[in-house]
C-alpha atoms as a PDB file:
ATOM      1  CA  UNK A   1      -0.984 -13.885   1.248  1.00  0.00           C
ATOM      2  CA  UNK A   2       0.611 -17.884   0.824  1.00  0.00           C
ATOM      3  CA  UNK A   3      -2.053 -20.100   3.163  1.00  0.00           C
ATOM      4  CA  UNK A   4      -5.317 -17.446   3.101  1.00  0.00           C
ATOM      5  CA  UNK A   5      -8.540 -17.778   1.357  1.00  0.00           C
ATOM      6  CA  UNK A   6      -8.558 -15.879  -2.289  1.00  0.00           C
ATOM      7  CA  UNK A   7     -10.749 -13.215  -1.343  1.00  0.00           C
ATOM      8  CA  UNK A   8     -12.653 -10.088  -3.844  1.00  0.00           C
ATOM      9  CA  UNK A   9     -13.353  -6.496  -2.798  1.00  0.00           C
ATOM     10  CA  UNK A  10     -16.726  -5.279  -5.265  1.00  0.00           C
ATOM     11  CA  UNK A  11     -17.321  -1.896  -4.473  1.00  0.00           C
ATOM     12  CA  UNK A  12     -20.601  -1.401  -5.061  1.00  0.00           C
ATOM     13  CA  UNK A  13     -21.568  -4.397  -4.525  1.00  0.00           C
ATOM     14  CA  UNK A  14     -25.355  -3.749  -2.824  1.00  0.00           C
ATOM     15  CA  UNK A  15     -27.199  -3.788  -5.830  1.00  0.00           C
ATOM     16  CA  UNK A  16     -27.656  -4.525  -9.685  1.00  0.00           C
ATOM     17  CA  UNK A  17     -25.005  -5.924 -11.512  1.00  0.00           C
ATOM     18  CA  UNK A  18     -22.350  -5.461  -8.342  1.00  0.00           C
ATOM     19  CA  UNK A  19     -24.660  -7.726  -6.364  1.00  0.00           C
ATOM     20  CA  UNK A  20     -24.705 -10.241  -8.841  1.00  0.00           C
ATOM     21  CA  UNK A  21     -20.664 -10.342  -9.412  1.00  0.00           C
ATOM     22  CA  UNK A  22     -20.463 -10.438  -5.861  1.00  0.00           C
ATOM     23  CA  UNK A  23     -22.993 -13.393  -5.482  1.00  0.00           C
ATOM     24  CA  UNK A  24     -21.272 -15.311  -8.502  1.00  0.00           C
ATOM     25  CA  UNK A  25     -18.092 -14.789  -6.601  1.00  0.00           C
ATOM     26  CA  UNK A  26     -18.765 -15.906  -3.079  1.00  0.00           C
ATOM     27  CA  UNK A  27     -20.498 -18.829  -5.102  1.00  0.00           C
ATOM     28  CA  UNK A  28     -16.931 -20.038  -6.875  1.00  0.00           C
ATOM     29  CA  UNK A  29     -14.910 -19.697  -3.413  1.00  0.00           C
ATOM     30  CA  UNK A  30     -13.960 -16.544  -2.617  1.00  0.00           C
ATOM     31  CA  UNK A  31     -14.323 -14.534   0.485  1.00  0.00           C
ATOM     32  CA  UNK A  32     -16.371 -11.166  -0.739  1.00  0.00           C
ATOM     33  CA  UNK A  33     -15.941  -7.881   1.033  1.00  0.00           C
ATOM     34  CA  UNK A  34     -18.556  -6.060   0.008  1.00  0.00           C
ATOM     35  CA  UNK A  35     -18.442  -1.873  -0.483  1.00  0.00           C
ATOM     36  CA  UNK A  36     -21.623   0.191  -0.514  1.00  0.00           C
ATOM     37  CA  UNK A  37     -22.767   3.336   0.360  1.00  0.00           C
ATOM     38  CA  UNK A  38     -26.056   4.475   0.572  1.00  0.00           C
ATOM     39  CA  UNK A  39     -27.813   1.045  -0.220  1.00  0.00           C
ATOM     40  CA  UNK A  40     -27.234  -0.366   3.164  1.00  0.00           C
ATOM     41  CA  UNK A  41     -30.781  -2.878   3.267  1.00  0.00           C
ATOM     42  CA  UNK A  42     -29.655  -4.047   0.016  1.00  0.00           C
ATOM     43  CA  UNK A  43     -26.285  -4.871   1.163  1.00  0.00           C
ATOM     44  CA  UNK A  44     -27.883  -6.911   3.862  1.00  0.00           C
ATOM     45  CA  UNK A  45     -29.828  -8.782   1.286  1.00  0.00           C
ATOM     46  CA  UNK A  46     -26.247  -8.872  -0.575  1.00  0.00           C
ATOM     47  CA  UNK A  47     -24.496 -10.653   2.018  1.00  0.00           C
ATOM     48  CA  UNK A  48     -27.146 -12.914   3.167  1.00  0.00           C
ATOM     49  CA  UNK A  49     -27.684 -14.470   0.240  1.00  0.00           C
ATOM     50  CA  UNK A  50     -23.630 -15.055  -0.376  1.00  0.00           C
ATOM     51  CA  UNK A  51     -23.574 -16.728   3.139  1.00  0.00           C
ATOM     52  CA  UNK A  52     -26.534 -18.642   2.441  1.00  0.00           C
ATOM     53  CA  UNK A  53     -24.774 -20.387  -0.197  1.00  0.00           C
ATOM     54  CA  UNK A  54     -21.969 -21.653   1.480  1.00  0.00           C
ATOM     55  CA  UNK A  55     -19.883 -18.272   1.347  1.00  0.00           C
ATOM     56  CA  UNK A  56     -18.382 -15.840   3.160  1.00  0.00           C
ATOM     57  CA  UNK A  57     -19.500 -11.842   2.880  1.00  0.00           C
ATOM     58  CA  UNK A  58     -17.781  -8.767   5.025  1.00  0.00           C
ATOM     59  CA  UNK A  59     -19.717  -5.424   4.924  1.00  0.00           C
ATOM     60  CA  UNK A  60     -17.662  -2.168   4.125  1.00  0.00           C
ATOM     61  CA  UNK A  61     -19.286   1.454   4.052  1.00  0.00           C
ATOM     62  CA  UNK A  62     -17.906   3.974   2.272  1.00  0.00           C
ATOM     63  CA  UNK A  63     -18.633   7.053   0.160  1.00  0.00           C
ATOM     64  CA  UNK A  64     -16.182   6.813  -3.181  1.00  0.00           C
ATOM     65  CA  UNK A  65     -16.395  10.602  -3.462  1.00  0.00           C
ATOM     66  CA  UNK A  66     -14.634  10.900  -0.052  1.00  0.00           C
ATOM     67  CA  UNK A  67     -10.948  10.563  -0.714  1.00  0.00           C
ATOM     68  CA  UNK A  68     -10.187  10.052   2.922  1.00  0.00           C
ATOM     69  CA  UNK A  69     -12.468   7.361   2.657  1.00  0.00           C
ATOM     70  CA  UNK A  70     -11.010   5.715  -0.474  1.00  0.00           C
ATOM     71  CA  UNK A  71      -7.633   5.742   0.891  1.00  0.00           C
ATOM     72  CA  UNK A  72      -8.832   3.258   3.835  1.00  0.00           C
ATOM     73  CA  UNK A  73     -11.216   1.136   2.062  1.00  0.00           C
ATOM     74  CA  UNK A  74      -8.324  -1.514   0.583  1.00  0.00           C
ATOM     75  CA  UNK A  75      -6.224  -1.559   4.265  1.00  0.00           C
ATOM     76  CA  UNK A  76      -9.643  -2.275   5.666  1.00  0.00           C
ATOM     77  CA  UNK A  77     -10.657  -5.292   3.378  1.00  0.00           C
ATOM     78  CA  UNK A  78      -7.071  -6.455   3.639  1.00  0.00           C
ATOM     79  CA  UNK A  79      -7.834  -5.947   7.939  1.00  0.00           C
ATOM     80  CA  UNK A  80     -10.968  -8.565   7.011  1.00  0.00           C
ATOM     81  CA  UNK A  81      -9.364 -10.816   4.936  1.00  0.00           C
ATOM     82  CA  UNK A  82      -5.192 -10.933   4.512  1.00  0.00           C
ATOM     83  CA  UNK A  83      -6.049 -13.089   1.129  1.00  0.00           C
ATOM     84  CA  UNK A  84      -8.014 -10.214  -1.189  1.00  0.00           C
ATOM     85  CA  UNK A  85      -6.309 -10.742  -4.537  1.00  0.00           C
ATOM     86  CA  UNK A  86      -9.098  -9.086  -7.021  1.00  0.00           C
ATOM     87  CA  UNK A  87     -10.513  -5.965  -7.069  1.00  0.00           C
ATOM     88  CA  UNK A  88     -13.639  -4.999  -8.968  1.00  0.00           C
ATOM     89  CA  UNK A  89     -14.384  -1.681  -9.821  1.00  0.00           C
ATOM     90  CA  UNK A  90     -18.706  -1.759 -10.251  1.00  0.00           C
ATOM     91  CA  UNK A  91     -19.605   1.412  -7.914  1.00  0.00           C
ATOM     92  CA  UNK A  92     -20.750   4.393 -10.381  1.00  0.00           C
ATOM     93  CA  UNK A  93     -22.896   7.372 -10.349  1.00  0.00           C
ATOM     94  CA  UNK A  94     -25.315   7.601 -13.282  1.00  0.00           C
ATOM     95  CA  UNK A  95     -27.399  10.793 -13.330  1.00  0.00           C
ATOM     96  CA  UNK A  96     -28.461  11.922 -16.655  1.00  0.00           C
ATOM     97  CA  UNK A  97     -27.181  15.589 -18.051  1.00  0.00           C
ATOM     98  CA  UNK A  98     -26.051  16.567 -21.699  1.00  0.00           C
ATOM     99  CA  UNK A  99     -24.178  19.762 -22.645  1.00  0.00           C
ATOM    100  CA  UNK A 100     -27.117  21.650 -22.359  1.00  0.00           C
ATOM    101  CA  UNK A 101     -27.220  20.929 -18.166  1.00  0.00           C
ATOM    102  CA  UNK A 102     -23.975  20.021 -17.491  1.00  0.00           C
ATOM    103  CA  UNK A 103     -23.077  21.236 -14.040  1.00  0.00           C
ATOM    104  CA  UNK A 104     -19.402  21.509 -12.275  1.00  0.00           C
ATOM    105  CA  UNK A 105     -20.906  19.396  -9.755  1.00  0.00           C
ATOM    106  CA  UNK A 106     -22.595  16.655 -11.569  1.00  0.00           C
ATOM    107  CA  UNK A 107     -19.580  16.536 -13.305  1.00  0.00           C
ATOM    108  CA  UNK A 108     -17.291  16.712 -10.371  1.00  0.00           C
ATOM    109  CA  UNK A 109     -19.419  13.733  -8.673  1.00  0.00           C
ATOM    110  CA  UNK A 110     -19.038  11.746 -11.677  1.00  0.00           C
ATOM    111  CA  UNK A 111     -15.270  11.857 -11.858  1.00  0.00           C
ATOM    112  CA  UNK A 112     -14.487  11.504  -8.310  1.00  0.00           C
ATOM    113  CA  UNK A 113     -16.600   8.191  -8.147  1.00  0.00           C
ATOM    114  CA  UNK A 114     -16.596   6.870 -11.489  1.00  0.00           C
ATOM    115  CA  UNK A 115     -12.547   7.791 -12.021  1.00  0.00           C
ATOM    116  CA  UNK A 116     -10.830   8.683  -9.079  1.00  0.00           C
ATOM    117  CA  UNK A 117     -11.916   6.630  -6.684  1.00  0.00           C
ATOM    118  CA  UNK A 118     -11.102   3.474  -9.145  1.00  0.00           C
ATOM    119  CA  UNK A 119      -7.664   4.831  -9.879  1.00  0.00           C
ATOM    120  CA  UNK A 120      -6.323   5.457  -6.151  1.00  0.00           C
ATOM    121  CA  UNK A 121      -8.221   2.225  -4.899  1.00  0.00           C
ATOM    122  CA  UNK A 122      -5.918   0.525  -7.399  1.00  0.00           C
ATOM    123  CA  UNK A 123      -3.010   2.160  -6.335  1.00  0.00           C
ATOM    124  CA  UNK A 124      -3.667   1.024  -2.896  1.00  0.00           C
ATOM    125  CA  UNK A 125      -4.821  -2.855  -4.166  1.00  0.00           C
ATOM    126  CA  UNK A 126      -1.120  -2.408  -6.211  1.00  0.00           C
ATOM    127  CA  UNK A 127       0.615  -1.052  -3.204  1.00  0.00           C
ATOM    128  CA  UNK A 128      -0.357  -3.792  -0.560  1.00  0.00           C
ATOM    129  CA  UNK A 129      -1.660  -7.155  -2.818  1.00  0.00           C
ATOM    130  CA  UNK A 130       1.580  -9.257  -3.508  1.00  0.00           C
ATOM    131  CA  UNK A 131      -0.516 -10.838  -6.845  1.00  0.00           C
ATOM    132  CA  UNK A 132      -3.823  -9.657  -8.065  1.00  0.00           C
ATOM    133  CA  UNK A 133      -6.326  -8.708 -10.848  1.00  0.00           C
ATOM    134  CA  UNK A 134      -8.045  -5.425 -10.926  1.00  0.00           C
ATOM    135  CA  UNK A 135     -11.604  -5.338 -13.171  1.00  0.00           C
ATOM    136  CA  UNK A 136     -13.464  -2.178 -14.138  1.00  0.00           C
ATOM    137  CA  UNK A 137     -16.304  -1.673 -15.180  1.00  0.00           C
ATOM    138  CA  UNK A 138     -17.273   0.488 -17.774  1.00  0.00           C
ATOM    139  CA  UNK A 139     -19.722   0.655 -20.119  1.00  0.00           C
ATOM    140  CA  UNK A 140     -20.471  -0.402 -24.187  1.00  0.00           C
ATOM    141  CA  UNK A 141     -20.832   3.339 -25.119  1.00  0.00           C
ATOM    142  CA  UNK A 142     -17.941   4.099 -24.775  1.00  0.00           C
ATOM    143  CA  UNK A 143     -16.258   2.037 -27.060  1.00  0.00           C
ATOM    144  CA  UNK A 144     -18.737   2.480 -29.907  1.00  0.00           C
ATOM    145  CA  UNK A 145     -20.552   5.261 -31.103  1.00  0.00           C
ATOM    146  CA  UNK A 146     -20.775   8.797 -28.921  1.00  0.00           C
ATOM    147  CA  UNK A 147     -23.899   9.732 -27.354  1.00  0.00           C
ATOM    148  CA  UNK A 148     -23.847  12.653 -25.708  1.00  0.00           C
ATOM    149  CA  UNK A 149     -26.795  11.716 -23.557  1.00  0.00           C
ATOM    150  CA  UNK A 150     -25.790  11.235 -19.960  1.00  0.00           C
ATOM    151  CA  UNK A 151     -22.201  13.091 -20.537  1.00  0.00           C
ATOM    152  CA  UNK A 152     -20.167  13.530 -17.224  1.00  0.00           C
ATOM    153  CA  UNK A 153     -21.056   9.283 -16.884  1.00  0.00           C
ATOM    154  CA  UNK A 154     -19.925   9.223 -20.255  1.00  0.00           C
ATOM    155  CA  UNK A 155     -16.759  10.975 -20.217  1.00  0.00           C
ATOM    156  CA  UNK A 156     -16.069   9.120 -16.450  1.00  0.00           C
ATOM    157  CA  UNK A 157     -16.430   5.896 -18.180  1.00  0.00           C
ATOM    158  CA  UNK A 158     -13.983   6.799 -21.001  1.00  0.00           C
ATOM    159  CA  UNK A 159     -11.556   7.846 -18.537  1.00  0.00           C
ATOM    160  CA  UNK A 160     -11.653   4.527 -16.963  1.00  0.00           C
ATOM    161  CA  UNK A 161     -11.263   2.384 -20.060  1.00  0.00           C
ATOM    162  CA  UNK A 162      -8.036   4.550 -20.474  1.00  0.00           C
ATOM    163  CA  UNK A 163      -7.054   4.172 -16.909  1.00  0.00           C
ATOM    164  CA  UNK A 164      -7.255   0.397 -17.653  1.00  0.00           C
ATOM    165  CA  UNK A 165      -4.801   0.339 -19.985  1.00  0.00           C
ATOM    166  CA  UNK A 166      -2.097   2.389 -18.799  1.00  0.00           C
ATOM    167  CA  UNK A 167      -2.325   0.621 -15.534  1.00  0.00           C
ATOM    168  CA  UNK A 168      -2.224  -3.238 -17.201  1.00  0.00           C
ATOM    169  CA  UNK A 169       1.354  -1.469 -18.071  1.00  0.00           C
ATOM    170  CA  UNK A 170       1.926   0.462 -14.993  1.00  0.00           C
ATOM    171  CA  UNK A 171       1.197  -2.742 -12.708  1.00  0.00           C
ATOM    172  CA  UNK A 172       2.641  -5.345 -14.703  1.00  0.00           C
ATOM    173  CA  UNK A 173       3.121  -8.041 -14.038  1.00  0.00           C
ATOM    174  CA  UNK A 174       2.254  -8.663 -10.530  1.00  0.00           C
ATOM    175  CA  UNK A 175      -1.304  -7.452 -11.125  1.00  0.00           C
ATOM    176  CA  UNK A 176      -3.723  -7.584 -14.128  1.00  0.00           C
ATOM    177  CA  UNK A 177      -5.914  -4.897 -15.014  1.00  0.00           C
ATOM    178  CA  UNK A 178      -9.078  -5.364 -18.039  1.00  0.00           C
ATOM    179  CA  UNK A 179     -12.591  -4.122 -17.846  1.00  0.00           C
ATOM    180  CA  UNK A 180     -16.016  -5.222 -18.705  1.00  0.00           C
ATOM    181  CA  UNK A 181     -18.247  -2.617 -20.831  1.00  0.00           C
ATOM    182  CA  UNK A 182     -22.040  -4.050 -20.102  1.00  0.00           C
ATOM    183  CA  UNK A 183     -24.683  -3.523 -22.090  1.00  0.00           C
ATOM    184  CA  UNK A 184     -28.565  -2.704 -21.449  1.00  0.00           C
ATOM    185  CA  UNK A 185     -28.710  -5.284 -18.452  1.00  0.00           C
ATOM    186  CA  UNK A 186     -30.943  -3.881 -15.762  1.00  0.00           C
ATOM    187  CA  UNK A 187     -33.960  -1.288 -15.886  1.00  0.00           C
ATOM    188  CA  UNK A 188     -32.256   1.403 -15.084  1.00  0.00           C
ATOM    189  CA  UNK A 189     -33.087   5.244 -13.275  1.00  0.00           C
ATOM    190  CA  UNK A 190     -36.935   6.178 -14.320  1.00  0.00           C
ATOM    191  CA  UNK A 191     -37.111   4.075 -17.373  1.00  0.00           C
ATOM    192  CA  UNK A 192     -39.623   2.009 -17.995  1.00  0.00           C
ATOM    193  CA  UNK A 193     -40.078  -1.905 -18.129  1.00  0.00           C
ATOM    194  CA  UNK A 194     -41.726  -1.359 -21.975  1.00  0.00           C
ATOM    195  CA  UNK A 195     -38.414   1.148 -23.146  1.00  0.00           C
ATOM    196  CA  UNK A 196     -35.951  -1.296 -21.084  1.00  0.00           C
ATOM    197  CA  UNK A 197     -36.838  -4.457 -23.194  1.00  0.00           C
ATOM    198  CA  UNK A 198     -37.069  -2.535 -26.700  1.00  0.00           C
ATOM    199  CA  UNK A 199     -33.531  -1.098 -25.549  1.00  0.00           C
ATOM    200  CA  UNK A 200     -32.498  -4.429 -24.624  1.00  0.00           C
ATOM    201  CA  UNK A 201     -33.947  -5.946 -28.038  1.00  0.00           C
ATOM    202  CA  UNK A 202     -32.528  -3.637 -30.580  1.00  0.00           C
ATOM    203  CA  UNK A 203     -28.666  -5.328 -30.286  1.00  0.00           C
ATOM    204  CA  UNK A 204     -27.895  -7.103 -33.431  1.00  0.00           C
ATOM    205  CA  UNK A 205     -28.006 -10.650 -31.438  1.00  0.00           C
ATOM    206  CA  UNK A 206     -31.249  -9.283 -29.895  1.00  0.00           C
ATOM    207  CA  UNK A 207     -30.490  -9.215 -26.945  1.00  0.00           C
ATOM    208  CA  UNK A 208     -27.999  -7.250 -24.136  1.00  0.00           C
ATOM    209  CA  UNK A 209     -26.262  -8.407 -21.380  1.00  0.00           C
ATOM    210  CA  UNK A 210     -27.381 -10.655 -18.822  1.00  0.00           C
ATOM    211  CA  UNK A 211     -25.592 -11.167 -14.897  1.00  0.00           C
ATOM    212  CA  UNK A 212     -24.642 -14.209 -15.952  1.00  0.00           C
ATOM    213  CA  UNK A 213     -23.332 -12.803 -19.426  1.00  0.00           C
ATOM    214  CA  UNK A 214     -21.146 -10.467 -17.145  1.00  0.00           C
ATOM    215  CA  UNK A 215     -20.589 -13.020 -14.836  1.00  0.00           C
ATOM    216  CA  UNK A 216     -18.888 -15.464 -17.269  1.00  0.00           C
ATOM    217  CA  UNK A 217     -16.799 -12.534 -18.413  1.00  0.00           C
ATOM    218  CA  UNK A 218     -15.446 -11.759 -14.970  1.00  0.00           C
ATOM    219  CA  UNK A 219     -14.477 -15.744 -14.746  1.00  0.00           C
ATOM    220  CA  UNK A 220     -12.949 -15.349 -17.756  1.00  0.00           C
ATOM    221  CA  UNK A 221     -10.365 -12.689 -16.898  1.00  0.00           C
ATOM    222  CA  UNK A 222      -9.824 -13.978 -13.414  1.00  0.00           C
ATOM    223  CA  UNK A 223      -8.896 -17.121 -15.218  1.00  0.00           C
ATOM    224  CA  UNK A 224      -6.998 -16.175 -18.137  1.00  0.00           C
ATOM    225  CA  UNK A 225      -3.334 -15.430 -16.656  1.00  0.00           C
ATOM    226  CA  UNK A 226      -2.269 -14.303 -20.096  1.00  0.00           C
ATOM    227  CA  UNK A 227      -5.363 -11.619 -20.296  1.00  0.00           C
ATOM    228  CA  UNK A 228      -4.363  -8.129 -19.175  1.00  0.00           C
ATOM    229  CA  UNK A 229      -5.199  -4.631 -20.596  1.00  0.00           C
ATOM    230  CA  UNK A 230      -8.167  -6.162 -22.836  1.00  0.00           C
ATOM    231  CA  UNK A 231     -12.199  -4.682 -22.793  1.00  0.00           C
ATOM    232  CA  UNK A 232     -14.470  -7.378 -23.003  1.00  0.00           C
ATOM    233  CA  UNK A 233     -17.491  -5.589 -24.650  1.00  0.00           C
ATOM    234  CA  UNK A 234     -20.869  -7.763 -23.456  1.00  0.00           C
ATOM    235  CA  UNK A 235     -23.684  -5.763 -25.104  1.00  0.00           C
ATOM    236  CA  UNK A 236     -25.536  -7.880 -27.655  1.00  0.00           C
ATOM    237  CA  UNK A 237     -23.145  -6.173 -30.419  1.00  0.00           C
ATOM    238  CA  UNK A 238     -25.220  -2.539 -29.399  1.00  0.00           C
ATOM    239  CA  UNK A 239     -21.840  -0.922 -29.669  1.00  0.00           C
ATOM    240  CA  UNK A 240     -21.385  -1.839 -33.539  1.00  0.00           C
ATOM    241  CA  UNK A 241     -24.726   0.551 -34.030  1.00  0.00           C
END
């Protein structure tokens, strides 16, 4: 990668907090390919607004429950851009079920694109980056206390906060692995703007996490060299309730 451009693959990166990661990155110099989906208007938006700033923004569609989709999706962004040294985990189903509903095929989805996909994309990032971080993102309920609401997200988002450390182990040290766990940061499914803020209030500081809480997280790992295998917990202190 010596002489090319440090460049980030977000996968999804359309919307929400992936959109803003992926802004904050094209705005501090690197080249963003950007996964989505489904959201393919709001990757538009994505990518305009990164090269209206000054940056540089590659499109890449893929479904993360498709594994021969996953297995292309890092040779591809490498195809784009020879210098992609990060990798950041954001894409994530989040459809509400507890014990009561749980479903082998909610549960399936939730695993193969809030687990899988993150843990063979990183084994391709490993396989073909010479020097690299890898960020997940999980969430601040699961390192606090369990709530059984929304379970096969839940348990998906475990699973990656484990998968984090065993690969900061497995991929040391050419690459560095550490994940985020947001808080309440966006209005989220069919809740409303009134439950949101209350949500968002009730952290001890008062507050939960912000893009540009998350944001300054992210820059904080990237540029940390002795930082691997660490969960940086951005909630407002919700996960001490």
């Amino acid at each position: 990668m010596s002489g090319s451009r440090p460049a980030a693959l977000v996968t999804g990166g359309a919307r929400r907090i992936g959109a803003g990661l992926a802004r904050h990155l094209g705005g501090r110099g690197f080249a963003v390919v950007l996964h989505h989906h489904g959201s393919v208007e709001e990757a538009q938006a994505t990518a305009a607004a990164i090269r209206a700033g000054g940056g540089t923004c590659h499109l890449l569609a893929a479904d993360l429950a498709d594994a021969a989709a996953v297995e292309t999706l890092v040779p591809r962004a490498i195809a784009l851009e020879p210098g992609l040294s990060l990798l950041v985990n954001n894409a994530a189903r989040f459809v509400h079920d507890r014990v009561e509903t749980l479903t082998r095929a909610n549960w399936d989805a939730h695993l193969a694109v809030n687990l899988t996909a993150p843990a063979f994309l990183a084994q391709a990032f490993a396989a073909q980056v010479e020097r690299g971080v890898i960020v997940n993102l999980t969430d601040f309920k699961v390192t606090g206390r369990p709530d059984p609401a929304f379970l096969s997200y839940t348990v998906a988002k475990a699973g990656l906060g484990a998968l984090t450390d065993l690969l900061a182990v497995a991929l040391a040290p050419r690459i560095r692995v550490a994940a985020i766990a947001p808080g309440f940061t966006l209005p989220g499914g069919k809740q409303t703007r009134e439950k949101f803020d209350k949500a968002f209030r009730a952290a001890p500081l008062g507050t939960g996490s912000t893009i540009e809480d998350l944001a300054r997280a992210l820059d904080f790992i990237i540029d940390s060299p002795a930082l691997t295998g660490l969960t940086l917990t951005i909630d407002g202190g919700m996960h001490l309730l």
